[in-house]
PDB file of N, CA and C in Angstrom:
ATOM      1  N   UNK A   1     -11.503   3.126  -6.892  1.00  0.00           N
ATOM      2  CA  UNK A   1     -10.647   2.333  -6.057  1.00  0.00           C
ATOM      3  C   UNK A   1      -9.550   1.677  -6.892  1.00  0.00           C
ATOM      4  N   UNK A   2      -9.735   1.028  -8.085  1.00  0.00           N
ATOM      5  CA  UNK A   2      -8.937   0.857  -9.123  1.00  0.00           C
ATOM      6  C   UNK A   2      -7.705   1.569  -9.260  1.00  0.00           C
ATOM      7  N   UNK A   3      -8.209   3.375  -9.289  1.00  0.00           N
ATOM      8  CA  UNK A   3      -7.268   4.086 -10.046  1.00  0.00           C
ATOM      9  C   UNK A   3      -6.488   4.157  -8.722  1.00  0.00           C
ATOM     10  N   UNK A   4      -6.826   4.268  -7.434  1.00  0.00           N
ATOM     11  CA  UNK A   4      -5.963   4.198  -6.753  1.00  0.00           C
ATOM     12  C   UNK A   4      -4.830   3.424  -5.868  1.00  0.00           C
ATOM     13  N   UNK A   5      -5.738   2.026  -6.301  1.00  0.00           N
ATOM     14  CA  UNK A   5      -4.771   0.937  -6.582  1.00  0.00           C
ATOM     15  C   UNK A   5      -3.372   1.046  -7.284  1.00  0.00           C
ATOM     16  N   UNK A   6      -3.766   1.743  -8.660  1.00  0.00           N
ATOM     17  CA  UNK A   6      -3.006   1.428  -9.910  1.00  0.00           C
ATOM     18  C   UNK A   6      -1.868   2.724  -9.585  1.00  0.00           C
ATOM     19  N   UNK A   7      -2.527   3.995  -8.672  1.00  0.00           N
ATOM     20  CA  UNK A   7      -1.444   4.716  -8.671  1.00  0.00           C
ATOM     21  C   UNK A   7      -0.758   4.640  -7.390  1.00  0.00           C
ATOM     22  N   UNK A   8      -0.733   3.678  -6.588  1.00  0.00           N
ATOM     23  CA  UNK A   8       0.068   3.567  -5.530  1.00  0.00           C
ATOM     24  C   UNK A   8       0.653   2.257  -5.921  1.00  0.00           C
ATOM     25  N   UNK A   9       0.566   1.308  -6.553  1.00  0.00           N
ATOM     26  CA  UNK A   9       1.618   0.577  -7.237  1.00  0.00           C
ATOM     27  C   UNK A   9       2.521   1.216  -7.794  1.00  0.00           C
ATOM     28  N   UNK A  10       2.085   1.904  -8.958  1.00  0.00           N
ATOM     29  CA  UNK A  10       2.854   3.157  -9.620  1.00  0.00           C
ATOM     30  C   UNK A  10       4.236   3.560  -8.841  1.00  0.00           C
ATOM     31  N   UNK A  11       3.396   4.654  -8.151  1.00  0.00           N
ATOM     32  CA  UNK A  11       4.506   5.301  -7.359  1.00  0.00           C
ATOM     33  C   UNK A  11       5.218   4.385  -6.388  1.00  0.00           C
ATOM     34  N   UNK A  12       5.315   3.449  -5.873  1.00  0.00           N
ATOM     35  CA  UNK A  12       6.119   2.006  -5.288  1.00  0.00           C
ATOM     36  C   UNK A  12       7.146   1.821  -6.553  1.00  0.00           C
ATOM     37  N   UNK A  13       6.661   1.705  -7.188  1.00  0.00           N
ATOM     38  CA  UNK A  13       7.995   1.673  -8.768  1.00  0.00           C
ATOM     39  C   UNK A  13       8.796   2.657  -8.984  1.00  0.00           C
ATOM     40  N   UNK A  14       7.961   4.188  -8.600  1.00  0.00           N
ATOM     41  CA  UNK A  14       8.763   5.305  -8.465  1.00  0.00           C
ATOM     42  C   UNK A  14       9.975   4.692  -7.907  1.00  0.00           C
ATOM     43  N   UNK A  15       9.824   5.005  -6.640  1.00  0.00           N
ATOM     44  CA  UNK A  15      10.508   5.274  -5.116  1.00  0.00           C
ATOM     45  C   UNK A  15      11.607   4.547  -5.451  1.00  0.00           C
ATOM     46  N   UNK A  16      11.231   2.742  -5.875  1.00  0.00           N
ATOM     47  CA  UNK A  16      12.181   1.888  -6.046  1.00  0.00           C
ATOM     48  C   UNK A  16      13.018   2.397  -6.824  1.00  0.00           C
ATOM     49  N   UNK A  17      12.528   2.789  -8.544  1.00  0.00           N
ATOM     50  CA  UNK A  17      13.481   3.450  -9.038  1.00  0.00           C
ATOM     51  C   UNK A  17      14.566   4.432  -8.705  1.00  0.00           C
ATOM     52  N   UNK A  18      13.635   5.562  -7.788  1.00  0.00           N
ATOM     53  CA  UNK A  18      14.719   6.396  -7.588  1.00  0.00           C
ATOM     54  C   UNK A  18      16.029   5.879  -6.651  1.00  0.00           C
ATOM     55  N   UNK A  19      15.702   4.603  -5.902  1.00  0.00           N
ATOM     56  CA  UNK A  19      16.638   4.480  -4.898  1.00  0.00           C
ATOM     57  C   UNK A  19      17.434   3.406  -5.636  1.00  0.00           C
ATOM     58  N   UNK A  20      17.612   2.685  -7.053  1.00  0.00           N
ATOM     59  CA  UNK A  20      18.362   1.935  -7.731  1.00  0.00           C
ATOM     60  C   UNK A  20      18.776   2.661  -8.963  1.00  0.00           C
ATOM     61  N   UNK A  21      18.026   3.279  -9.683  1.00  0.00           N
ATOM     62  CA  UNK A  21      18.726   4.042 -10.937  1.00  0.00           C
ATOM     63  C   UNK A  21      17.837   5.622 -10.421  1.00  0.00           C
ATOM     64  N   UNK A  22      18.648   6.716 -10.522  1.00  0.00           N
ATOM     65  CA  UNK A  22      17.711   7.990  -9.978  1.00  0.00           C
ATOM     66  C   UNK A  22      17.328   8.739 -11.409  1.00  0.00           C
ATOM     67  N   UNK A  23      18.376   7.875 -12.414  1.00  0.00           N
ATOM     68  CA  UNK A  23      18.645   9.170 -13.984  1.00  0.00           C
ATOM     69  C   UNK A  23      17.379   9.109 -14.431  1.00  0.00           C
ATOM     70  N   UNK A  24      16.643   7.394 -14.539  1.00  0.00           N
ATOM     71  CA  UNK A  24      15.448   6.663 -14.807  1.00  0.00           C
ATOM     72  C   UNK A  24      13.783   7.498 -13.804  1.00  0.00           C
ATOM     73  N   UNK A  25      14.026   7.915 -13.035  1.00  0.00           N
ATOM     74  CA  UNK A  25      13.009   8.555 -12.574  1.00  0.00           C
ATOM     75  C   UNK A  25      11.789   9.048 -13.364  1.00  0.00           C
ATOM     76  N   UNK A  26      12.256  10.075 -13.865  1.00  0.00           N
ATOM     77  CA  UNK A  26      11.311  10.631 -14.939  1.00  0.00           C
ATOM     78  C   UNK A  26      10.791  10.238 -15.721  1.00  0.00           C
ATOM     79  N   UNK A  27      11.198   8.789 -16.233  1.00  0.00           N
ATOM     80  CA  UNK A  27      10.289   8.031 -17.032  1.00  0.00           C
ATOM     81  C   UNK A  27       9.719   6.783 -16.538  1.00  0.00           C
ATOM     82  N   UNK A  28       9.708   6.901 -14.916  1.00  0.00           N
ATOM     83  CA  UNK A  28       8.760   5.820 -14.437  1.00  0.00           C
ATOM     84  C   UNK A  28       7.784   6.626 -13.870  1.00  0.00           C
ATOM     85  N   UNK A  29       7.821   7.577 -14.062  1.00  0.00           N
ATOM     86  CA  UNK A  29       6.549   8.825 -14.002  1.00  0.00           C
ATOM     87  C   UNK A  29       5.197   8.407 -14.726  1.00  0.00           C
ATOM     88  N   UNK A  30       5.150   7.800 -15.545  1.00  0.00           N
ATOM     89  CA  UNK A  30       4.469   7.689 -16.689  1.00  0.00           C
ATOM     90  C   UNK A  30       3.304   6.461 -16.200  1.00  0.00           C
ATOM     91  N   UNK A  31       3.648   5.906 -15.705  1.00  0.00           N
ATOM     92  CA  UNK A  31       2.421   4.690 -15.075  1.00  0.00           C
ATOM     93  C   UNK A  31       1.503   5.385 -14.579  1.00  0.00           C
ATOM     94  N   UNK A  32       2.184   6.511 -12.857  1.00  0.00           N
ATOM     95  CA  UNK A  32       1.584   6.999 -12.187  1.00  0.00           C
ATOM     96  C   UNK A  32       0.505   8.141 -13.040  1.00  0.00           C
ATOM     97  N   UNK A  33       0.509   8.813 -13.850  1.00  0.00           N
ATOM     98  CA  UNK A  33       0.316   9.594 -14.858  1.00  0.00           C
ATOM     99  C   UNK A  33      -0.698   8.866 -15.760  1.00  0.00           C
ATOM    100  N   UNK A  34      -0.838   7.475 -15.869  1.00  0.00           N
ATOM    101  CA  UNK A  34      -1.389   6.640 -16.880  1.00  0.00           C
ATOM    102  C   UNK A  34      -2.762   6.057 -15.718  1.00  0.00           C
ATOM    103  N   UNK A  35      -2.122   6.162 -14.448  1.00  0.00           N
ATOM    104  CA  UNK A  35      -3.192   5.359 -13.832  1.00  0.00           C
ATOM    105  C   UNK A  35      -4.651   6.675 -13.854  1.00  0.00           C
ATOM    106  N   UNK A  36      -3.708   7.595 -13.684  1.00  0.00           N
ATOM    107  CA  UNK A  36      -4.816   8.995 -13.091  1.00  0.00           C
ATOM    108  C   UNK A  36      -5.960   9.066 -14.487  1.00  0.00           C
ATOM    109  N   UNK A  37      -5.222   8.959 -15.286  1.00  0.00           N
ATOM    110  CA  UNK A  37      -5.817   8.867 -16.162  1.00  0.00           C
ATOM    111  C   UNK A  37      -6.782   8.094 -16.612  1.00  0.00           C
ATOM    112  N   UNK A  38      -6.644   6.465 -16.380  1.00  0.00           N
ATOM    113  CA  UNK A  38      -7.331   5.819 -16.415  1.00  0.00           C
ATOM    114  C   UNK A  38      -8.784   5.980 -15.112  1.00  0.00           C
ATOM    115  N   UNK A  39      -8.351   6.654 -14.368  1.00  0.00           N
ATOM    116  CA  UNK A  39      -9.670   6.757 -13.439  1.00  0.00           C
ATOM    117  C   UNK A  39     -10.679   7.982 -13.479  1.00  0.00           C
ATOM    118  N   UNK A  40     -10.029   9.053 -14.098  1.00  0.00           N
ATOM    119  CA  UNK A  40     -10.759   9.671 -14.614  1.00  0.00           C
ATOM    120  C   UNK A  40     -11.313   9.704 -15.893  1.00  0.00           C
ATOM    121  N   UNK A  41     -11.180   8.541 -17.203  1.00  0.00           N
ATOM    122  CA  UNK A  41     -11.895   8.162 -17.868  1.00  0.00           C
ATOM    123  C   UNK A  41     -13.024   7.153 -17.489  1.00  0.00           C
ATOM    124  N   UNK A  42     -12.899   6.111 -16.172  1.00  0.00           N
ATOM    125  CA  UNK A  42     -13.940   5.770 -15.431  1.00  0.00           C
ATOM    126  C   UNK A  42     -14.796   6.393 -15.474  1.00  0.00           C
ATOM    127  N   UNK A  43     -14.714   7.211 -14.901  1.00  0.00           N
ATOM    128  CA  UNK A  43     -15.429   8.862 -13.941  1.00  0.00           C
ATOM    129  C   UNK A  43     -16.416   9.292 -14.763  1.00  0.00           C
ATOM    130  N   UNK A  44     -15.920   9.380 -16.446  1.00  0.00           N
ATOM    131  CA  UNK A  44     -16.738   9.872 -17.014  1.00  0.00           C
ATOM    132  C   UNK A  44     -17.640   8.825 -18.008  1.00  0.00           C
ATOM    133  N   UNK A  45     -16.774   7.361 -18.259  1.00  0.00           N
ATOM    134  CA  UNK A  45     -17.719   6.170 -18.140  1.00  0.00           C
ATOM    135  C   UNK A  45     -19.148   6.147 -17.102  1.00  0.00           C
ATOM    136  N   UNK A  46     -18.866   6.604 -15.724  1.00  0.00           N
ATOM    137  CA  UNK A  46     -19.572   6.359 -15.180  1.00  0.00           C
ATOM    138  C   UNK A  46     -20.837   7.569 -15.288  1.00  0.00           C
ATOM    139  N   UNK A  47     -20.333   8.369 -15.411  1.00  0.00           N
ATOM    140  CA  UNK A  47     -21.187   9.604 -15.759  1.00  0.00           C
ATOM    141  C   UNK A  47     -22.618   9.124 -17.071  1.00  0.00           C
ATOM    142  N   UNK A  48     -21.504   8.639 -18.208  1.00  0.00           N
ATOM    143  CA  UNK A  48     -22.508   8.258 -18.939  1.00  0.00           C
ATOM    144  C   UNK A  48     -23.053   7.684 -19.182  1.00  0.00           C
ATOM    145  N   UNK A  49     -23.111   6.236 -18.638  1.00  0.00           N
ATOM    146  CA  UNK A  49     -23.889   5.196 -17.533  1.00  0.00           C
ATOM    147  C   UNK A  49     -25.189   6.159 -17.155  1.00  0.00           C
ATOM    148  N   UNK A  50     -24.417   6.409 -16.244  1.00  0.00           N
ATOM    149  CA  UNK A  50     -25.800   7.191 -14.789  1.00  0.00           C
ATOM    150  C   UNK A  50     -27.056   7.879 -15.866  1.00  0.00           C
ATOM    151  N   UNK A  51     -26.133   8.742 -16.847  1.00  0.00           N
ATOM    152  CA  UNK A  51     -27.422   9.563 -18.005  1.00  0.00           C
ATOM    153  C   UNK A  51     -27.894   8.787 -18.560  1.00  0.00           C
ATOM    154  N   UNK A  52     -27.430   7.906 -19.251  1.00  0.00           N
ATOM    155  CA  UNK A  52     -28.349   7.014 -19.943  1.00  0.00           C
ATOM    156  C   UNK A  52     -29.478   6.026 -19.021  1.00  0.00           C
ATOM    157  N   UNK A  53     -29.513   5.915 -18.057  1.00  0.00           N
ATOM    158  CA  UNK A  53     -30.421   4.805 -17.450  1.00  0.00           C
ATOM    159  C   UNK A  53     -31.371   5.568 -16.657  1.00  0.00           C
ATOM    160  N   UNK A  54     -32.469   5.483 -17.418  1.00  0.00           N
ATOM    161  CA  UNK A  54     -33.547   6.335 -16.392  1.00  0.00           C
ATOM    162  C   UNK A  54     -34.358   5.290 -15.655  1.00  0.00           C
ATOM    163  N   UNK A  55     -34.495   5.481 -14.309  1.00  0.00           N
ATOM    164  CA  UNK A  55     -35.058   4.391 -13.339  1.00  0.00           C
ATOM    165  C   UNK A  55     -36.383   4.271 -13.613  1.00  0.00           C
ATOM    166  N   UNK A  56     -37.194   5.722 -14.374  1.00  0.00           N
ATOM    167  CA  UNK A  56     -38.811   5.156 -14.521  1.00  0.00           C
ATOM    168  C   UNK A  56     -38.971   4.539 -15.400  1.00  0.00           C
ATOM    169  N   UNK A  57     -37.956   4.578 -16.832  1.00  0.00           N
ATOM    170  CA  UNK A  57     -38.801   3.759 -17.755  1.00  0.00           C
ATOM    171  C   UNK A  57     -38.469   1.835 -17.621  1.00  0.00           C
ATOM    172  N   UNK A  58     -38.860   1.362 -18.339  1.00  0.00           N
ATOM    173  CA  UNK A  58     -38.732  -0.242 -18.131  1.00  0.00           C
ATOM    174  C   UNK A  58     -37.770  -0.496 -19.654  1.00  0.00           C
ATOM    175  N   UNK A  59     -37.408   0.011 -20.137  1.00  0.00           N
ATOM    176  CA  UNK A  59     -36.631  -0.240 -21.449  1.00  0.00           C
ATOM    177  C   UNK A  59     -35.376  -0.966 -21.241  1.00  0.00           C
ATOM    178  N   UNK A  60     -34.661  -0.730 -20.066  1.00  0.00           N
ATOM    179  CA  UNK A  60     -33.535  -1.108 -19.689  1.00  0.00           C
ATOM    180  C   UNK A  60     -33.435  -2.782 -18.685  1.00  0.00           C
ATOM    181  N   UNK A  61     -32.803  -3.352 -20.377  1.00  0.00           N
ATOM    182  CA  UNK A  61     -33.117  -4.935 -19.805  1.00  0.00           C
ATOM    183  C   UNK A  61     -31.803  -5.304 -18.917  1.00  0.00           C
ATOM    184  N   UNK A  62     -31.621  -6.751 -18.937  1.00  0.00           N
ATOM    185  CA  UNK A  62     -30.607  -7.580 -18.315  1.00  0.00           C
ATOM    186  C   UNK A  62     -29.303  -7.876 -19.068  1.00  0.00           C
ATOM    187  N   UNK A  63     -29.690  -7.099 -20.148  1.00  0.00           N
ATOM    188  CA  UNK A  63     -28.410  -7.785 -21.236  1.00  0.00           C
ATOM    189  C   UNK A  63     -28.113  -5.978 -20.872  1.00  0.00           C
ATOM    190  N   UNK A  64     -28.659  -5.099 -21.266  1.00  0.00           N
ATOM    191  CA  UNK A  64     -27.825  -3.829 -20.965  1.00  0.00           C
ATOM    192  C   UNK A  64     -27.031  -3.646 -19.733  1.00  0.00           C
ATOM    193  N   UNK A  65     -28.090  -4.474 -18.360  1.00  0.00           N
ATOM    194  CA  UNK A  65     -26.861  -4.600 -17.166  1.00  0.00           C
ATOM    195  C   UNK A  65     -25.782  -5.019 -16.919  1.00  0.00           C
ATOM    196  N   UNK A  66     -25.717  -6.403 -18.010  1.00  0.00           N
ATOM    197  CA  UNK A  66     -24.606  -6.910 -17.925  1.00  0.00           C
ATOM    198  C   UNK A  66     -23.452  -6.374 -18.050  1.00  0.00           C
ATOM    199  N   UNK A  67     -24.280  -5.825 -19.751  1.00  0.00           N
ATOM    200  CA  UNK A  67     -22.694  -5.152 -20.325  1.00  0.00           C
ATOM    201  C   UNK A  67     -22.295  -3.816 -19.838  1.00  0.00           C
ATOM    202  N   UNK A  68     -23.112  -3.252 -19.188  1.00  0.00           N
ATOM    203  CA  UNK A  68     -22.121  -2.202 -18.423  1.00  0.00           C
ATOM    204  C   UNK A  68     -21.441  -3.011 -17.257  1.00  0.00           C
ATOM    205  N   UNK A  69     -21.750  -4.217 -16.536  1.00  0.00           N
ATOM    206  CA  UNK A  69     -21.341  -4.289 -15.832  1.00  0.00           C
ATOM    207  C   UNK A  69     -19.878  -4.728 -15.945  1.00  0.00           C
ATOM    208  N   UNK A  70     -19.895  -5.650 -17.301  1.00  0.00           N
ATOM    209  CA  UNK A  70     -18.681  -6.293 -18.223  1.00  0.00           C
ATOM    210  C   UNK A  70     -17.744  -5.573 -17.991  1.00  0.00           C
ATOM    211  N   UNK A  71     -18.419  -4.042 -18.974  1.00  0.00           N
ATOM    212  CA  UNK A  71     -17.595  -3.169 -19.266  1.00  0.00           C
ATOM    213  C   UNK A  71     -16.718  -2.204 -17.869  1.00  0.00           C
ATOM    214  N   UNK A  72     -17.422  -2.151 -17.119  1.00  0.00           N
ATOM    215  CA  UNK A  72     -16.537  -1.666 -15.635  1.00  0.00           C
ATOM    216  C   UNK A  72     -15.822  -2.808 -15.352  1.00  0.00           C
ATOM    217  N   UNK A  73     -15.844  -4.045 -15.084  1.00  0.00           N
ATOM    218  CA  UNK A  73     -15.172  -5.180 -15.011  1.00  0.00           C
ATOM    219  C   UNK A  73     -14.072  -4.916 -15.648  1.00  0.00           C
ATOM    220  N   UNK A  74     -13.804  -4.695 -16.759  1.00  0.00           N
ATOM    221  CA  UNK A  74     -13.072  -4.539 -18.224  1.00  0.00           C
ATOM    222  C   UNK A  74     -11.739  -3.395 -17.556  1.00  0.00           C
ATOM    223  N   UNK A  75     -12.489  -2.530 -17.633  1.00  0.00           N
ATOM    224  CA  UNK A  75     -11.970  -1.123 -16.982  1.00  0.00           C
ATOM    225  C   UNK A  75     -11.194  -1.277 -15.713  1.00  0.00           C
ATOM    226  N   UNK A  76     -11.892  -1.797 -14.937  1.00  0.00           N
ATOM    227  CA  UNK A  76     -10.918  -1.996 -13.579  1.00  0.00           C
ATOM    228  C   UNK A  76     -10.171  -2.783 -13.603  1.00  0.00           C
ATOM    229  N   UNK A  77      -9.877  -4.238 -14.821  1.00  0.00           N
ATOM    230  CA  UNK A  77      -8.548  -4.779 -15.129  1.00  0.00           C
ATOM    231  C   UNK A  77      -7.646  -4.217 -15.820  1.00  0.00           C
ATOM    232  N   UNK A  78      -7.888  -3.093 -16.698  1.00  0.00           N
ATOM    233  CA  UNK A  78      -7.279  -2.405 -16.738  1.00  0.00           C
ATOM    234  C   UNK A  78      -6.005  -1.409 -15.779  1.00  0.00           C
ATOM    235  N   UNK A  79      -6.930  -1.558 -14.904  1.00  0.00           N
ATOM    236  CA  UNK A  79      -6.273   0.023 -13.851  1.00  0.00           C
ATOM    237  C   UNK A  79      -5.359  -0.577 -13.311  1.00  0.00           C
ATOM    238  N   UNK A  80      -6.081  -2.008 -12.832  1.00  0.00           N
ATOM    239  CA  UNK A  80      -4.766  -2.457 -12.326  1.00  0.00           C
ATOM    240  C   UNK A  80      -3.541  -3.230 -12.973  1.00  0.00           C
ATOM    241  N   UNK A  81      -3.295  -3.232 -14.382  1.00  0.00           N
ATOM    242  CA  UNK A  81      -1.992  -3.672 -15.189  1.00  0.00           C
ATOM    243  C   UNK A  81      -1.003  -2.469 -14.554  1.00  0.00           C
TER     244      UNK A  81
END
């Protein structure tokens, strides 16, 4: 939800651009391009989350929840700069 936050802001900067400077276009490309990106490094954050935490064993305390949880916290302020 982040990344698609971050790339429909994005492209709102496009549009604007193209309809005040059009030469500038191509390099306000680069957000939209930066957001996608950022959500598919999520994607695979989240992937390796999911492998690492096996629901039968009990190894996995409250301090490991946190900090993944931190760390997605982290990530989704990211997406949306």
């Amino acid at each position: 939800m982040g990344a698609m936050y971050g790339t429909t802001k994005s492209r709102v900067g496009v549009v604007s651009m193209g309809v005040m400077r059009l030469k500038l276009v191509m390099k306000s490309i680069v957000p939209v391009v930066m957001a996608r990106v950022l959500g598919i490094y999520g994607l695979i954050i989240a992937v390796i989350i999911d492998t690492g935490i096996n629901p039968k064993a009990k190894s996995y305390y409250l301090f490991d929840g946190y900090a993944h949880l931190s760390m997605k916290w982290v990530e989704s302020k990211r997406e949306g700069e």
